[in-house]
Protein backbone atom coordinates (compact mmCIF):
# COMPACT_ATOMS: atom_id res chain seq x y z
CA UNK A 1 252.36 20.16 18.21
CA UNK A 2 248.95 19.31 17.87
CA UNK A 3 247.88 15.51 16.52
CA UNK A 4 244.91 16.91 14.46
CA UNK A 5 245.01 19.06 11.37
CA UNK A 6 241.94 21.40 10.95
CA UNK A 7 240.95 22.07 7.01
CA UNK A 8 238.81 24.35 5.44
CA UNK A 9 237.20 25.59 2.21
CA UNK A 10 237.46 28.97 0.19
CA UNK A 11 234.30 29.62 1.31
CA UNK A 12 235.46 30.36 4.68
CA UNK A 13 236.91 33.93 3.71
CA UNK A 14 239.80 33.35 6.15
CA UNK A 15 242.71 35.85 4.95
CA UNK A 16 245.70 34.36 4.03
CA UNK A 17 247.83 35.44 7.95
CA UNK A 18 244.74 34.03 9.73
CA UNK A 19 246.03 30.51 7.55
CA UNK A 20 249.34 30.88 8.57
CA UNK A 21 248.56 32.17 11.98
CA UNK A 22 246.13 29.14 12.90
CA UNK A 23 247.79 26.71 10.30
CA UNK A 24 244.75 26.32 8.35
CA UNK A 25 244.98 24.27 5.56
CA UNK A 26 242.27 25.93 2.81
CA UNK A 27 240.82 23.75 0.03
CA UNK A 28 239.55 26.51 -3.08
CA UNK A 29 236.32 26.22 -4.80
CA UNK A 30 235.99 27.38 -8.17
CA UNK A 31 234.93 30.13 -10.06
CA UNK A 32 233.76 30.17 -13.86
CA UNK A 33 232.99 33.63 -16.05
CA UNK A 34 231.28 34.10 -18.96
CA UNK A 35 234.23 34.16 -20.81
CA UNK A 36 235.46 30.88 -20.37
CA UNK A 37 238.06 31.39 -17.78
CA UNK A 38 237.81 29.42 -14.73
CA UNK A 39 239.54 30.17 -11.39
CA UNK A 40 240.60 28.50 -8.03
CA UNK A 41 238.75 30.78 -5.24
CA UNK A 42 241.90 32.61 -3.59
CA UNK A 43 244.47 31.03 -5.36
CA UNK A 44 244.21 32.15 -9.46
CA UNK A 45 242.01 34.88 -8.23
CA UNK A 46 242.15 37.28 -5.27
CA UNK A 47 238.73 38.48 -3.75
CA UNK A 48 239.64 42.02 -5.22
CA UNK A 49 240.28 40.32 -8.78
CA UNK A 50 236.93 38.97 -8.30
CA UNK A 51 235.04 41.91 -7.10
CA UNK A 52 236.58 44.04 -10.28
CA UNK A 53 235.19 40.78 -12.81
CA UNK A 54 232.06 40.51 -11.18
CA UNK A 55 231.07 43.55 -11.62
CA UNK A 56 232.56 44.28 -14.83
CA UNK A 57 230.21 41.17 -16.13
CA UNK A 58 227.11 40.61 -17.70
CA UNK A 59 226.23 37.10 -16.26
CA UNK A 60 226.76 35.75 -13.21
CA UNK A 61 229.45 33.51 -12.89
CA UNK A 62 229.24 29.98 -11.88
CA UNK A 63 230.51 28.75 -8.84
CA UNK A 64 231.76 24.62 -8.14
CA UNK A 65 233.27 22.59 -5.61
CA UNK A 66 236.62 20.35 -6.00
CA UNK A 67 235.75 16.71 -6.54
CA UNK A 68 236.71 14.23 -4.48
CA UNK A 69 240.23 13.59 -5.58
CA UNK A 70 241.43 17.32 -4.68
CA UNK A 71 239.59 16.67 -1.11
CA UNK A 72 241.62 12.68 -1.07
CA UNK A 73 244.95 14.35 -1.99
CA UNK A 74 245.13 17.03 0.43
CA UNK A 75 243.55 14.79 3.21
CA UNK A 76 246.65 12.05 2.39
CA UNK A 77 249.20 14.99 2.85
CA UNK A 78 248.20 15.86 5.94
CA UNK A 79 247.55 12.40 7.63
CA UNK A 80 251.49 11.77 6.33
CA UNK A 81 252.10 14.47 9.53
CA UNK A 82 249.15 14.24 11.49
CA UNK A 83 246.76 11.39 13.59
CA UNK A 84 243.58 13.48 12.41
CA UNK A 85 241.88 15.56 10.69
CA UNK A 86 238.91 17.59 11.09
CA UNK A 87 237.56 19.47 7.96
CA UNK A 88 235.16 21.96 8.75
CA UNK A 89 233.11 22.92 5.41
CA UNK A 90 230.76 25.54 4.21
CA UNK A 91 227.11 24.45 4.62
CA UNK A 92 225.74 21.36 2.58
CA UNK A 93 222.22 23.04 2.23
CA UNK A 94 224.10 25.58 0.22
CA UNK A 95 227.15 23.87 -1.51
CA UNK A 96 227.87 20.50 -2.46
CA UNK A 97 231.49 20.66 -1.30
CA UNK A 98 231.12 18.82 2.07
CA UNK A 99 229.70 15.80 0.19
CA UNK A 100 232.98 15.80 -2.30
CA UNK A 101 234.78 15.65 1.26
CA UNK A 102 232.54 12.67 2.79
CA UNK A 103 233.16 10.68 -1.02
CA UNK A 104 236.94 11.25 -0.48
CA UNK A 105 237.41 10.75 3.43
CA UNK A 106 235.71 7.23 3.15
CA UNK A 107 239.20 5.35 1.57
CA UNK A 108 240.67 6.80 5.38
CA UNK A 109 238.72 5.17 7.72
CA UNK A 110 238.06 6.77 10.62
CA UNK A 111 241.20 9.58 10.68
CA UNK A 112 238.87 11.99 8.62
CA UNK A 113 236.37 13.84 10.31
CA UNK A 114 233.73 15.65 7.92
CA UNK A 115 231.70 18.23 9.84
CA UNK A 116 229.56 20.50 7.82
CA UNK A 117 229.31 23.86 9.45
CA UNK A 118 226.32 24.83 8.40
CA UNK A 119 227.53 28.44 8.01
CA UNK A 120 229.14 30.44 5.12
CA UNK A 121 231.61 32.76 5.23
CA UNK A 122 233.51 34.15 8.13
CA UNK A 123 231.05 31.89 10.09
CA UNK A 124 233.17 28.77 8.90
CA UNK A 125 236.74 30.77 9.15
CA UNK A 126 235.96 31.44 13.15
CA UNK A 127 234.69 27.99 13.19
CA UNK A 128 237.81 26.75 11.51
CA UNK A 129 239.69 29.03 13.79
CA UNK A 130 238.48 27.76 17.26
CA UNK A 131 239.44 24.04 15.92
CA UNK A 132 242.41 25.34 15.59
CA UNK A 133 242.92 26.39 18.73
CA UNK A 134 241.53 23.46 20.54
CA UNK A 135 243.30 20.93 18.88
CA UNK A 136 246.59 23.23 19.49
CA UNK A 137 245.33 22.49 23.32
CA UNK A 138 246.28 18.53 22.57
CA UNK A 139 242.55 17.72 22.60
CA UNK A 140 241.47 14.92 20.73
CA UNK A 141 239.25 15.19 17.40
CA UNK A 142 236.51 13.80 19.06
CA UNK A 143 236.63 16.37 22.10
CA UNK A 144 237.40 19.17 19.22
CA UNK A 145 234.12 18.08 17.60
CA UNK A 146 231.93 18.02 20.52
CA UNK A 147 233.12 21.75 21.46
CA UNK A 148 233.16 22.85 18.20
CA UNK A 149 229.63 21.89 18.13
CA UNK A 150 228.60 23.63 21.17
CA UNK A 151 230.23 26.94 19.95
CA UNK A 152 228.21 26.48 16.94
CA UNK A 153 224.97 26.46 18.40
CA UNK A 154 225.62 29.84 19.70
CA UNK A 155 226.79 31.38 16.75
CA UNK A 156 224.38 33.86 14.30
CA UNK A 157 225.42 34.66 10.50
CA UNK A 158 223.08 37.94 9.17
CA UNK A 159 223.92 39.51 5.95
CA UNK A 160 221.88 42.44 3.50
CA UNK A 161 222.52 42.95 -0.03
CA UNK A 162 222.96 46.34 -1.68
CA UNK A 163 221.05 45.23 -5.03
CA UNK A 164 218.92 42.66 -5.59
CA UNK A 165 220.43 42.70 -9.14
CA UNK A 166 222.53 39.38 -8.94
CA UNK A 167 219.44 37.33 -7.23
CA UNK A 168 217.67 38.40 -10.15
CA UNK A 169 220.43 37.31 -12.76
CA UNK A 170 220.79 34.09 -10.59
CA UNK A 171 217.17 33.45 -11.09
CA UNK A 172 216.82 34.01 -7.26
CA UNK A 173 213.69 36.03 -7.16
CA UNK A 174 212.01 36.67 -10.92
CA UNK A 175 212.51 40.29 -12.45
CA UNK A 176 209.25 42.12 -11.77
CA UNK A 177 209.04 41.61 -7.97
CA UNK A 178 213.37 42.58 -7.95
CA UNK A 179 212.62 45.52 -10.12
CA UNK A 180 209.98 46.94 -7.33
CA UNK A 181 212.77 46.24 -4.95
CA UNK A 182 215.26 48.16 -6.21
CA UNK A 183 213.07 51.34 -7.51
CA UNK A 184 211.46 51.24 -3.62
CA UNK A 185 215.48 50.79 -2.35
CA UNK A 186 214.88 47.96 -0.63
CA UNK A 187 217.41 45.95 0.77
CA UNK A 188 216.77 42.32 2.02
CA UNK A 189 218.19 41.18 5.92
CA UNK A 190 218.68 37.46 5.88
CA UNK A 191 220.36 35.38 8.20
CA UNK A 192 221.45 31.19 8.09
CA UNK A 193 219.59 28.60 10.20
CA UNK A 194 220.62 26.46 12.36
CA UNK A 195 220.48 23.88 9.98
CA UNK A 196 222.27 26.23 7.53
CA UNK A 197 219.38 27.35 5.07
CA UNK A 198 219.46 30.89 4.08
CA UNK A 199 216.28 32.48 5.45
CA UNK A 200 215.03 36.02 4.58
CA UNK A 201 213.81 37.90 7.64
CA UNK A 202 213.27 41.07 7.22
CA UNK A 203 212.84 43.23 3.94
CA UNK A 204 214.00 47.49 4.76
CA UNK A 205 213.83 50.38 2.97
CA UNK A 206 217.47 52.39 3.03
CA UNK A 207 221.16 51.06 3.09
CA UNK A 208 221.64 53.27 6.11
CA UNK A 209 218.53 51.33 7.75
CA UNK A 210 219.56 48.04 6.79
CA UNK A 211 223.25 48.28 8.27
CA UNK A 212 221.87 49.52 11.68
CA UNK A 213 219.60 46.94 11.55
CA UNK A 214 222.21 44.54 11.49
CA UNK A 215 223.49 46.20 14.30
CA UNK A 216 220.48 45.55 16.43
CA UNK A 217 220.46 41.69 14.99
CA UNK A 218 224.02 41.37 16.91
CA UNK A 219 222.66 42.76 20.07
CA UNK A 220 219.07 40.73 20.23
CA UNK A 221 221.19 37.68 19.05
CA UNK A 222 224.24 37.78 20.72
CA UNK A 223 225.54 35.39 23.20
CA UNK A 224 228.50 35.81 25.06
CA UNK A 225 229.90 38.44 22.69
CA UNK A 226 232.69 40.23 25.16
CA UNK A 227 234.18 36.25 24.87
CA UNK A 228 233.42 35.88 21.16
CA UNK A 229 235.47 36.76 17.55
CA UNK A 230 233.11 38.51 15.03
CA UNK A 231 233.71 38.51 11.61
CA UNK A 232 232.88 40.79 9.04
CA UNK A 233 232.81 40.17 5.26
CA UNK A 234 232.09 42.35 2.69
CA UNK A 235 232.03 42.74 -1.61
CA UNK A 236 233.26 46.60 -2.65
CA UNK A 237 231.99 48.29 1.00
CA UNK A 238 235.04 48.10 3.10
CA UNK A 239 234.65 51.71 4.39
CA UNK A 240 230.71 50.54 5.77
CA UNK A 241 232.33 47.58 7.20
CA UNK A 242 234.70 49.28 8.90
CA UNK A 243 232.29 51.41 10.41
CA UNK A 244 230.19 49.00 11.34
CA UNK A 245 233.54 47.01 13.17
CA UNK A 246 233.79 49.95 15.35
CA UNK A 247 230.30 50.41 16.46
CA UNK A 248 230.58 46.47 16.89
CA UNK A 249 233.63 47.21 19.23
CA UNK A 250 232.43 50.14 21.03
CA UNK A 251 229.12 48.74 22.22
CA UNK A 252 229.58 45.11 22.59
CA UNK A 253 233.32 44.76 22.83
CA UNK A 254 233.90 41.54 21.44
CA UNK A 255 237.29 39.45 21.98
CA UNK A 256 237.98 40.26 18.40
CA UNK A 257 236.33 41.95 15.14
CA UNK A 258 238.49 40.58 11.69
CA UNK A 259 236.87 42.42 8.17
CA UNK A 260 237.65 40.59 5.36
CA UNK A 261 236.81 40.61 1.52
CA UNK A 262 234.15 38.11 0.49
CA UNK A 263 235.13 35.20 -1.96
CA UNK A 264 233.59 34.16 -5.03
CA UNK A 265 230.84 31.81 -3.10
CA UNK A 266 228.91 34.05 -1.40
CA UNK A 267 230.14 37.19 -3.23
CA UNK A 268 229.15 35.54 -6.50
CA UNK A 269 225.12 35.98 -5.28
CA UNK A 270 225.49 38.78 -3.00
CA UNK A 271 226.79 41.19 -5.55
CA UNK A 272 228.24 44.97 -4.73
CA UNK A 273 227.48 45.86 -1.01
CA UNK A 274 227.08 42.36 0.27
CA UNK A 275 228.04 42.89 4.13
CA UNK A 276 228.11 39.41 6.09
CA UNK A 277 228.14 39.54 9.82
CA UNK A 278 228.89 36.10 11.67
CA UNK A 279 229.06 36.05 15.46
């Protein structure tokens, strides 16, 4: 049995057998509509649930972290069973949740390890994933941080949106410029930095375009994919990502492709035909 629990956010995307399967623990965010109700990401609310609302709304809903105390809670269960624990959190630049972590880990001296992934997504689920399966090698959370690192500095997250409809709601880009975009059908590439800002590269004309030009991203970005897990999350496109996890298979032949519904975090802003590609 390993000495070092690995814990996540909702943000991660990681389906509920990958959990089990690499004993996971997942902390939710939440999730607030315009009417009022308010949900814990993947626990009152399944992605699907959350596709149907979103879409069904006028207004964007609003997304939170936990506070502290749900972070100091489920960090004191796990220390009752293990020496460590590494939580592995969705980017700070985009989320406050890693900082509700650091507030909570401090009344644990050193036995919590806060490590902000700097990804979103299936980018932190793989990352939470290959903790796992270190520290299930008996390595110690220092050793499990210091790979985990490495691995991270080889790893690429590109996305493109369907719509620029919810960045315009979210007061992401103002309406004129997003109104162009959509009557020209243009659909945004972006990708997450190294230190995990979200950073626009490339604006194409054509959903057809855009998904093969993620496809090209993988293969000019790639390291080491044949040894690598790709992961694949998407809002309402499951047949495109499915399409696109064969072509991903057939040419690069990665150790493993997962697709996976995207949560309320980066589903609330990507909107309908979101497709997230980490690698």
């Amino acid at each position: 049995m390993s000495n070092v629990k690995i814990i996540t956010d909702s943000a991660a995307d990681l389906p509920p057998e990958l959990q089990q399967q690499y004993d996971v623990e997942v902390v939710p965010l939440y999730v607030t509509f315009e009417d009022g109700q308010t949900y814990l990401d993947g626990v009152d609310i399944t992605p699907q649930q959350f596709s149907q609302k979103l879409l069904a709304s006028r207004e964007l809903p609003k997304t939170s972290r936990p506070n502290p105390e749900t972070f100091a809670r489920c960090f004191q269960r796990a220390l009752n069973h293990y020496r460590d624990i590494i939580y592995v959190g969705i980017s700070s630049k985009i989320s406050g949740t890693v900082e509700s972590a650091q507030l909570a880990a401090r009344q644990f001296t050193e036995r919590v390890h806060v490590w902000d992934s700097r990804m979103g997504s299936l980018g932190i689920g793989i990352l939470a994933m290959k903790a796992a399966e270190l520290a299930r090698q008996g390595l110690s959370a220092a050793s499990v941080l210091e790979k985990l690192q490495q691995y991270r500095q080889e790893m690429n997250l590109i996305f493109t949106m369907d719509s620029l409809e919810n960045l315009i709601k979210g007061g992401r880009v103002n309406k004129l410029p997003g109104f162009i975009g959509n009557l020209l059908d243009i659909k945004p590439i972006g990708m997450a930095t190294l230190e995990g800002q979200i950073k626009v590269l490339e604006k194409i004309r054509g959903r057809k375009k855009s998904l093969l030009r993620l496809l090209q991203l993988v293969e000019e970005l790639g390291k080491n994919l044949p040894e690598k897990i790709v992961g694949i999350t998407h809002l309402d496109c499951l047949e495109e990502a499915m399409q696109l996890k064969e072509s991903i298979q057939n040419k690069f032949a990665p150790r493993e492709v997962l697709v996976a519904p995207v949560g309320t975090t980066i589903g609330t802003y990507g909107g309908k035909g979101c497709i997230v590609i980490s690698f």
